[in-house]
Protein backbone atom coordinates (compact mmCIF):
# COMPACT_ATOMS: atom_id res chain seq x y z
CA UNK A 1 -18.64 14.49 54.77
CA UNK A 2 -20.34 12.64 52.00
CA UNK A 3 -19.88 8.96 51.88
CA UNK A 4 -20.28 9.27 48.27
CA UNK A 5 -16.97 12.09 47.89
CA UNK A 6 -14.27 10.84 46.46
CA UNK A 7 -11.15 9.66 48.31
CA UNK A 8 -7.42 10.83 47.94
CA UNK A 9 -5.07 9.15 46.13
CA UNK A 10 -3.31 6.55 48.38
CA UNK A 11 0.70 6.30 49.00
CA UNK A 12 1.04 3.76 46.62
CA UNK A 13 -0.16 6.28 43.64
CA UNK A 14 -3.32 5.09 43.13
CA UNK A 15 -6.17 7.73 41.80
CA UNK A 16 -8.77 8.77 43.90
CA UNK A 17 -11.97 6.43 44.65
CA UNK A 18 -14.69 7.32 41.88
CA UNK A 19 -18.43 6.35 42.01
CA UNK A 20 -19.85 4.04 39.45
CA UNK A 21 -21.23 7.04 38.08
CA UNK A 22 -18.15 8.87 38.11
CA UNK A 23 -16.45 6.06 36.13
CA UNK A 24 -18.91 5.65 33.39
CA UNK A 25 -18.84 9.51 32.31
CA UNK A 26 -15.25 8.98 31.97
CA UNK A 27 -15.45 5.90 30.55
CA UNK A 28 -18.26 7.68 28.29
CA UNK A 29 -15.66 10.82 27.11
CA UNK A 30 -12.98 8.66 26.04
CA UNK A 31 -15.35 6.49 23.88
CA UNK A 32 -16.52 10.27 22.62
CA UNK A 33 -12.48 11.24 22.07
CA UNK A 34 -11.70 7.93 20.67
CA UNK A 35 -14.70 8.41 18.21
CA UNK A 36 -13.69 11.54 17.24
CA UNK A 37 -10.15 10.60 16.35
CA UNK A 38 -10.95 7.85 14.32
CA UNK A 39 -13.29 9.81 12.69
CA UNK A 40 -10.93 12.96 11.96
CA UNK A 41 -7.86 10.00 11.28
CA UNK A 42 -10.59 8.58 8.67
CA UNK A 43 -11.43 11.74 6.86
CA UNK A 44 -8.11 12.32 6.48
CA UNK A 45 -6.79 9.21 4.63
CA UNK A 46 -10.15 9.25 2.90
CA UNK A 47 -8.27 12.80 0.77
CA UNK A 48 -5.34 10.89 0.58
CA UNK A 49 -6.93 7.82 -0.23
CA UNK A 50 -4.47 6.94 -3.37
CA UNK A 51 -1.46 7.57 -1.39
CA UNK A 52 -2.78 4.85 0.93
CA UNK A 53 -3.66 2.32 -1.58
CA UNK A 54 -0.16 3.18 -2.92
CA UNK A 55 1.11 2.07 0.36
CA UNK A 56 -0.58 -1.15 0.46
CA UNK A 57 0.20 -1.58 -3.26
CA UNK A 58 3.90 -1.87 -2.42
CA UNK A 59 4.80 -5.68 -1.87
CA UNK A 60 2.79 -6.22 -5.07
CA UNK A 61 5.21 -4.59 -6.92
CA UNK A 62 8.00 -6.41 -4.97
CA UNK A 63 6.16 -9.82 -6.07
CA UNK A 64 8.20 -11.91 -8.63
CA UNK A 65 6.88 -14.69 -10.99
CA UNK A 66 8.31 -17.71 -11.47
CA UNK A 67 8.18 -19.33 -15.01
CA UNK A 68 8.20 -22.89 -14.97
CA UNK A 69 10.54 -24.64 -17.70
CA UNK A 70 13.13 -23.11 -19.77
CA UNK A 71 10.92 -21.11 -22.43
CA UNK A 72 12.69 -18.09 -23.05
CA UNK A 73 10.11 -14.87 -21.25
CA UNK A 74 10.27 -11.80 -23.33
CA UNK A 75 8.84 -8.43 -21.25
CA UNK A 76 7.39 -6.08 -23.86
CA UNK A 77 6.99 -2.33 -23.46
CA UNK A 78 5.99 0.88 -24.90
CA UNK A 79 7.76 3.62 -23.52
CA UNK A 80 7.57 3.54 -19.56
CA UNK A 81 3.92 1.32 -20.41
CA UNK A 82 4.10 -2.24 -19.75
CA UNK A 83 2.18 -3.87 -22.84
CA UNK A 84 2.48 -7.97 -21.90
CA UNK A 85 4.82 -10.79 -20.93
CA UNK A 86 5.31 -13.48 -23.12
CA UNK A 87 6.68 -17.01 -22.77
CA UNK A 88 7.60 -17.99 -26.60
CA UNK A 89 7.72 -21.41 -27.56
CA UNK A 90 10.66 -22.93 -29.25
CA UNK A 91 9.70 -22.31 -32.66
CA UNK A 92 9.02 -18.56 -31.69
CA UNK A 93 12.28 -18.22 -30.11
CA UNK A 94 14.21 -19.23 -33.10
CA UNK A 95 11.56 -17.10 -35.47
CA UNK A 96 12.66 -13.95 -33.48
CA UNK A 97 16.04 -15.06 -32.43
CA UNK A 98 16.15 -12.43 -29.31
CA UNK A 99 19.48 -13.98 -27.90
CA UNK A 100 20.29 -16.92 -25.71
CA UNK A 101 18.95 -14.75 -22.19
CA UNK A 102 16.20 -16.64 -20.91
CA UNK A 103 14.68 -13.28 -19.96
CA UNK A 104 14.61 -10.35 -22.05
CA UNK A 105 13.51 -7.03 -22.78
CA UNK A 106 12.00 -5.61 -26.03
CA UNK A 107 11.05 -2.17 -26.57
CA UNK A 108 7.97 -1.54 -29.18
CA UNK A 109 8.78 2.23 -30.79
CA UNK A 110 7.76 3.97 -33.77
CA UNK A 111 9.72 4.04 -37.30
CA UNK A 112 10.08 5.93 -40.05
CA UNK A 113 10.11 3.62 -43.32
CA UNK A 114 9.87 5.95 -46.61
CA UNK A 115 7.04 8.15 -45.87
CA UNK A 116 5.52 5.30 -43.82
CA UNK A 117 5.27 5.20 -40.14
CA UNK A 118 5.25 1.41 -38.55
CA UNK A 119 5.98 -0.10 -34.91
CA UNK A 120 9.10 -1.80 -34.59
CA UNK A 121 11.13 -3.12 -31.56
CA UNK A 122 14.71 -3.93 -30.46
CA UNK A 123 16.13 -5.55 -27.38
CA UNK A 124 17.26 -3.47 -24.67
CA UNK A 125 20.21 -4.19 -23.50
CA UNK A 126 19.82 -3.30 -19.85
CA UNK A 127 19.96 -5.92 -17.69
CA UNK A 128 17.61 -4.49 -15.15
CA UNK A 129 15.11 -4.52 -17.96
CA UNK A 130 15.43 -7.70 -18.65
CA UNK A 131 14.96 -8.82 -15.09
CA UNK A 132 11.76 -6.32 -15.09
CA UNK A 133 10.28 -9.61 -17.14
CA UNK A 134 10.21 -11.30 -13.49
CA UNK A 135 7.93 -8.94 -11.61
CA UNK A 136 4.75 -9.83 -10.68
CA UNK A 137 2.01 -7.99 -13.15
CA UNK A 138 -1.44 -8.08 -11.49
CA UNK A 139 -3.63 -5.03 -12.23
CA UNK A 140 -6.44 -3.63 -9.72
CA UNK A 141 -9.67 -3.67 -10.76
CA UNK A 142 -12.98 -2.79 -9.13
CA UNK A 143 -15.93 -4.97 -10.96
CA UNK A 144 -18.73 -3.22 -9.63
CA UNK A 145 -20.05 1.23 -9.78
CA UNK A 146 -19.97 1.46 -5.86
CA UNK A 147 -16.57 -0.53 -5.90
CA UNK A 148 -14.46 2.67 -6.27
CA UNK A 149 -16.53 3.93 -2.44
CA UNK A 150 -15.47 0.80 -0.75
CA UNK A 151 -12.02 0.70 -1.64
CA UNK A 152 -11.57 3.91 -0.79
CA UNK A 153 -13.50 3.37 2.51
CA UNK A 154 -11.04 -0.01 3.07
CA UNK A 155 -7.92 2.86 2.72
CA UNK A 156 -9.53 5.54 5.24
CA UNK A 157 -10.76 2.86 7.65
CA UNK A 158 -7.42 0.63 7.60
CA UNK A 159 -5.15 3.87 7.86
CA UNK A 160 -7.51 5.66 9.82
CA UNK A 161 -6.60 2.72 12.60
CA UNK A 162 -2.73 3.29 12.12
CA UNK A 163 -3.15 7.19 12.33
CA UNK A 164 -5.37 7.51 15.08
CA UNK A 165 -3.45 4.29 16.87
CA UNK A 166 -1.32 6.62 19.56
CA UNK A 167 -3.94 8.54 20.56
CA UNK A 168 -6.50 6.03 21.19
CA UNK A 169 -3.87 4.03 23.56
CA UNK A 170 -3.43 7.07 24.66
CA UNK A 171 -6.92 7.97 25.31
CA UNK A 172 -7.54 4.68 27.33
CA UNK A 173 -4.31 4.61 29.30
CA UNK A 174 -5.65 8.09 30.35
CA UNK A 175 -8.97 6.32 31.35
CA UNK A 176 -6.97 3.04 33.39
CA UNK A 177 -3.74 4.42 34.76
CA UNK A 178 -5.26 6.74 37.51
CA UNK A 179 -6.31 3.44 39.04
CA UNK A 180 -2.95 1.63 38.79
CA UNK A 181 -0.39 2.03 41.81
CA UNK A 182 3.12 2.92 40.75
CA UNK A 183 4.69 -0.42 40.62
CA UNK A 184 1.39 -1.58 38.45
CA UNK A 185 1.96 1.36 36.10
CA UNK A 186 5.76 0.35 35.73
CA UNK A 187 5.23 -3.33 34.45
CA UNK A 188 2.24 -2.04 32.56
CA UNK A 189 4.46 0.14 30.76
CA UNK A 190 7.18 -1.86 29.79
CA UNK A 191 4.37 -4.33 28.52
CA UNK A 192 2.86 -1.58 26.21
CA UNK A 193 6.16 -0.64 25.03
CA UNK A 194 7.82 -4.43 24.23
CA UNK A 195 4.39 -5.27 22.91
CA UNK A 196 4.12 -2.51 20.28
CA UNK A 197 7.82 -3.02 19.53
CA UNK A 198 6.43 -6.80 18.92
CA UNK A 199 3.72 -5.92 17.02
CA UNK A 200 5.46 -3.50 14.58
CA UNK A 201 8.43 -5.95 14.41
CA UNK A 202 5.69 -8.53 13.01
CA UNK A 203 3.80 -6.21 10.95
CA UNK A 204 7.41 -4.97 9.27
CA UNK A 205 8.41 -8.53 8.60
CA UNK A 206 4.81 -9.25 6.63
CA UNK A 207 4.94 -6.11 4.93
CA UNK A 208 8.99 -6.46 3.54
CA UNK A 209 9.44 -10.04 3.20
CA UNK A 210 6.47 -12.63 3.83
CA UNK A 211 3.81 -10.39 1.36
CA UNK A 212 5.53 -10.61 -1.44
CA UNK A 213 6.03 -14.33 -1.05
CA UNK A 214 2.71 -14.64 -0.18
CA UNK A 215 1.58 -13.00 -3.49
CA UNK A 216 4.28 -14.65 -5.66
CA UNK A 217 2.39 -18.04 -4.76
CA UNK A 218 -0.92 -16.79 -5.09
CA UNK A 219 0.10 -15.95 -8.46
CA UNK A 220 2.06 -19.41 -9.19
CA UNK A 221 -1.00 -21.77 -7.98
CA UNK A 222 -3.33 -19.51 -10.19
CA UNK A 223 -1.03 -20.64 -12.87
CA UNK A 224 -0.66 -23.98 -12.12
CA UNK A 225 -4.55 -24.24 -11.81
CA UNK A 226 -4.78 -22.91 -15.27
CA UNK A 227 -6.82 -19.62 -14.30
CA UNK A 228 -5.77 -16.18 -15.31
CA UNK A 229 -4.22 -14.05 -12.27
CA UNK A 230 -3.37 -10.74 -14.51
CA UNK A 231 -6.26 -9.39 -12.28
CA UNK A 232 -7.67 -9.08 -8.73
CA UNK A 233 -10.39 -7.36 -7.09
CA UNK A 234 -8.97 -4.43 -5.34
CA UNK A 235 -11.06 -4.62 -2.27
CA UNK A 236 -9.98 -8.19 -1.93
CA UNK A 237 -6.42 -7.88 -2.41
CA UNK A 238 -6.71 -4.89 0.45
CA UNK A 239 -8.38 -6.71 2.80
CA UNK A 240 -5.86 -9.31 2.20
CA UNK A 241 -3.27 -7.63 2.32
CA UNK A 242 -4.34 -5.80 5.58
CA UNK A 243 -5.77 -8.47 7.58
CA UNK A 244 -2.26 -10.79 6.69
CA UNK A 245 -0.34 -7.77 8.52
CA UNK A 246 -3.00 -7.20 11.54
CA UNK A 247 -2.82 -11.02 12.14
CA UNK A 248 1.03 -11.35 11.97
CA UNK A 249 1.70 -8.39 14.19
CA UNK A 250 -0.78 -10.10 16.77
CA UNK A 251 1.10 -13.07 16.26
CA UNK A 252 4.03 -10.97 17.10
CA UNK A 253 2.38 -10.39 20.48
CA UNK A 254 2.69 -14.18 21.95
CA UNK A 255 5.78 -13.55 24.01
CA UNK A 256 4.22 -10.35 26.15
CA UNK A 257 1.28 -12.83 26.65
CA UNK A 258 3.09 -15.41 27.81
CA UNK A 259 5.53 -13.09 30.24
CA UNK A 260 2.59 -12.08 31.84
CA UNK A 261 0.98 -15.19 32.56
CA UNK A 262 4.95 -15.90 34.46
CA UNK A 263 4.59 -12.81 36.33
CA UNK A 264 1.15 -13.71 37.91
CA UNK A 265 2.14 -17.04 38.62
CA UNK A 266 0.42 -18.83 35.90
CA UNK A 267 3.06 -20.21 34.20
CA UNK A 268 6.80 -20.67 35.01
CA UNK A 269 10.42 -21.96 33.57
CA UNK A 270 9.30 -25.59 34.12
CA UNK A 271 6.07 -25.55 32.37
CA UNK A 272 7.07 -23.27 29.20
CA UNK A 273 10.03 -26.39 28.86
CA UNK A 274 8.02 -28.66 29.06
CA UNK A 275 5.26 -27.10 26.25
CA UNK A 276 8.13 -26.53 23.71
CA UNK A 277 7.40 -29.65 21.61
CA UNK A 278 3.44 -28.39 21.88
CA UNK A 279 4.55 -24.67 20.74
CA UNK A 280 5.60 -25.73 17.60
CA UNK A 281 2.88 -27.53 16.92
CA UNK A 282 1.04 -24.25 17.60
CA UNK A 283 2.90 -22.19 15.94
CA UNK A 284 2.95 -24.63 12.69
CA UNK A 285 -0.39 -24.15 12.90
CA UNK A 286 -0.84 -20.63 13.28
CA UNK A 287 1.84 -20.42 10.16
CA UNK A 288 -0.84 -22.35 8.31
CA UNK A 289 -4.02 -20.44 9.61
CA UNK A 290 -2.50 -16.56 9.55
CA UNK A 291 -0.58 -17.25 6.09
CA UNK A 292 -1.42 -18.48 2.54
CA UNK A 293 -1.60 -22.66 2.00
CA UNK A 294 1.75 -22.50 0.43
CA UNK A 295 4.55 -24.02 2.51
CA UNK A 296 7.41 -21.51 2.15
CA UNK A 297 5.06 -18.85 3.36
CA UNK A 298 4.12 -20.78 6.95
CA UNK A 299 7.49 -21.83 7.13
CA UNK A 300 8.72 -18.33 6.77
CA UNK A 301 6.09 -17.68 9.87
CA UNK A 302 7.18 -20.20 11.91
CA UNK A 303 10.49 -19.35 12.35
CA UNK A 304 10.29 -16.04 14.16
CA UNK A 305 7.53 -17.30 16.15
CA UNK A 306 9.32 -20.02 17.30
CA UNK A 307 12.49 -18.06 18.01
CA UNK A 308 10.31 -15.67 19.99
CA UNK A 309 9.20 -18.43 22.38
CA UNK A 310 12.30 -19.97 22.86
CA UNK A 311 13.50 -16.01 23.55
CA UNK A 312 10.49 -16.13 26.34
CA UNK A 313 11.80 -19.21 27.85
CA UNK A 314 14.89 -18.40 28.54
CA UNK A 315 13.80 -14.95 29.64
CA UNK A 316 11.66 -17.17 32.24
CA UNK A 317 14.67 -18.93 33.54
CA UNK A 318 16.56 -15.86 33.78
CA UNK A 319 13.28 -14.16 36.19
CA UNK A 320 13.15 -17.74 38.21
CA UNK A 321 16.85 -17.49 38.44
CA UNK A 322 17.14 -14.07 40.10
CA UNK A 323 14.10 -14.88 42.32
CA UNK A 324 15.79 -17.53 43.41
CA UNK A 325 18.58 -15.45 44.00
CA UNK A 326 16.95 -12.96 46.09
CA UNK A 327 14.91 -15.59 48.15
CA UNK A 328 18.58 -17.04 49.03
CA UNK A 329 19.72 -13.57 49.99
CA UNK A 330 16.54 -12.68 52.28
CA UNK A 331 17.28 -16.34 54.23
């Protein structure tokens, strides 16, 4: 026999022994199968493109705005087109005496005076219209011929990585596992599947609820600034937008790291207790660094992350408990 044949799996389920040779051509097919899936995930949100952007679109339209004073805000439309929103001033409140809501809704259709037709408007008396005057209005513009071929290429490469996500963990699981014994494939595992849980649980909560607070402030510092912000680059508002998920899902991931780092040995119940007063410093910080500079925003990131390591902590005293436990039991 060879000394160079590959050896059988061992009790422990362990794959068989590979050659460094042996190892790189598989290593070299899943880079070739990960390739490939991107590229087919790609091509396919690339035809689809607008029902992407239309995705990422979403907590845009979920943005409000908030007016500053009491001028009354009147939302002005044309059939289902938005035309502006105005704040009046007092004298143009009285002039057009629209009512005593501070927000309101006027509809601009055409009349029939004589043989004459003319524009006029009335107030719609729905109050959902009226609070339509509160949304965020920020149109997406590309400022440049090619812009139109990078947005689209920000949409198939972004959801290209969400699409083609499963199979490329599944692709290198395929490549790592053989070489795992059975007890090393069970924690790895349950680490995969708490961390993705993590890392869509943090993704979800930027997409539904910090984005569109996010966005509001954008919009309100604009204003306070005194600069326009009825319009944003779209390739900037989707790399934004995209990068302000990726980041908060990794965020997200802190409690599988730190688990981990127990299990080896690294860290323990002690320690972690100890760090608490440093952790929120940290995560303070990472509210500050992963989020807009607008203090409702971090705040809303620190929270969670701070809940999640005081959930790891006590999930560390609960492991050093039962190990205790069971080193009582074996005496």
């Amino acid at each position: 026999m060879s000394d160079f044949s590959p050896e059988p799996p061992d009790d422990n389920g362990g794959g068989p022994v590979k050659t460094f040779l042996e190892h790189l051509e598989d290593f070299r097919w899943v880079l070739v199968k990960i390739s490939v899936t991107l590229a087919l995930a790609m091509l396919v949100c690339l035809i689809g493109a607008n029902e992407v952007i239309a995705v990422i679109k979403w907590p845009l339209t979920r943005a409000s705005v908030s007016y500053p004073g009491t001028n009354q805000v009147v939302s002005v439309s044309y059939g289902s087109h938005h035309l502006a929103t105005l704040q009046l001033t007092p004298g143009e409140k009285q002039a057009l005496d629209l009512g005593t809501n501070r927000f309101v809704a006027v509809t601009v259709e055409p009349l029939t005076v004589g043989t004459n037709k003319v524009l006029g408007w009335r107030v719609d008396p729905d109050p959902r219209s009226a609070a339509d005057a509160q949304r965020m209005r920020v149109e997406l513009v590309n400022l440049s011929p090619a812009g139109g071929f990078f947005v689209a290429f920000q949409a198939a490469l972004y959801g290209g990585l969400v699409l083609a996500a499963p199979l490329i963990l599944y692709f290198i699981a395929s490549f790592v596992f053989p070489a795992l014994k059975m007890h090393e494939k069970k924690y790895v595992f349950r680490g995969l599947f708490v961390g993705l849980c993590l890392f869509l649980t943090g993704v979800s909560f930027c997409y539904f609820v910090l984005m569109p607070v996010a966005l509001s402030a954008s919009q309100m510092y604009s204003d306070w600034l005194g600069l326009g912000a009825s319009q944003w680059r779209a390739e900037d508002y989707i790399s934004f937008v995209c990068r302000f998920m990726l980041g908060m899902g990794l965020g997200f991931e802190m409690p599988v790291v730190i688990l981990t780092l127990v299990k080896i040995g690294v860290l323990n119940y002690g320690i972690l207790s100890k760090a608490r007063r440093y952790m929120i410093v940290v995560n303070l910080i990472l509210g500050a660094v992963l989020t807009t500079p607008e203090v409702v925003t971090q705040i809303l990131m620190f929270v969670p992350l701070q809940c999640l390591y005081e959930i790891t902590v006590w999930i560390a005293w609960y492991w050093e408990r039962q190990d205790k436990k069971r080193a009582r039991r074996g005496a």
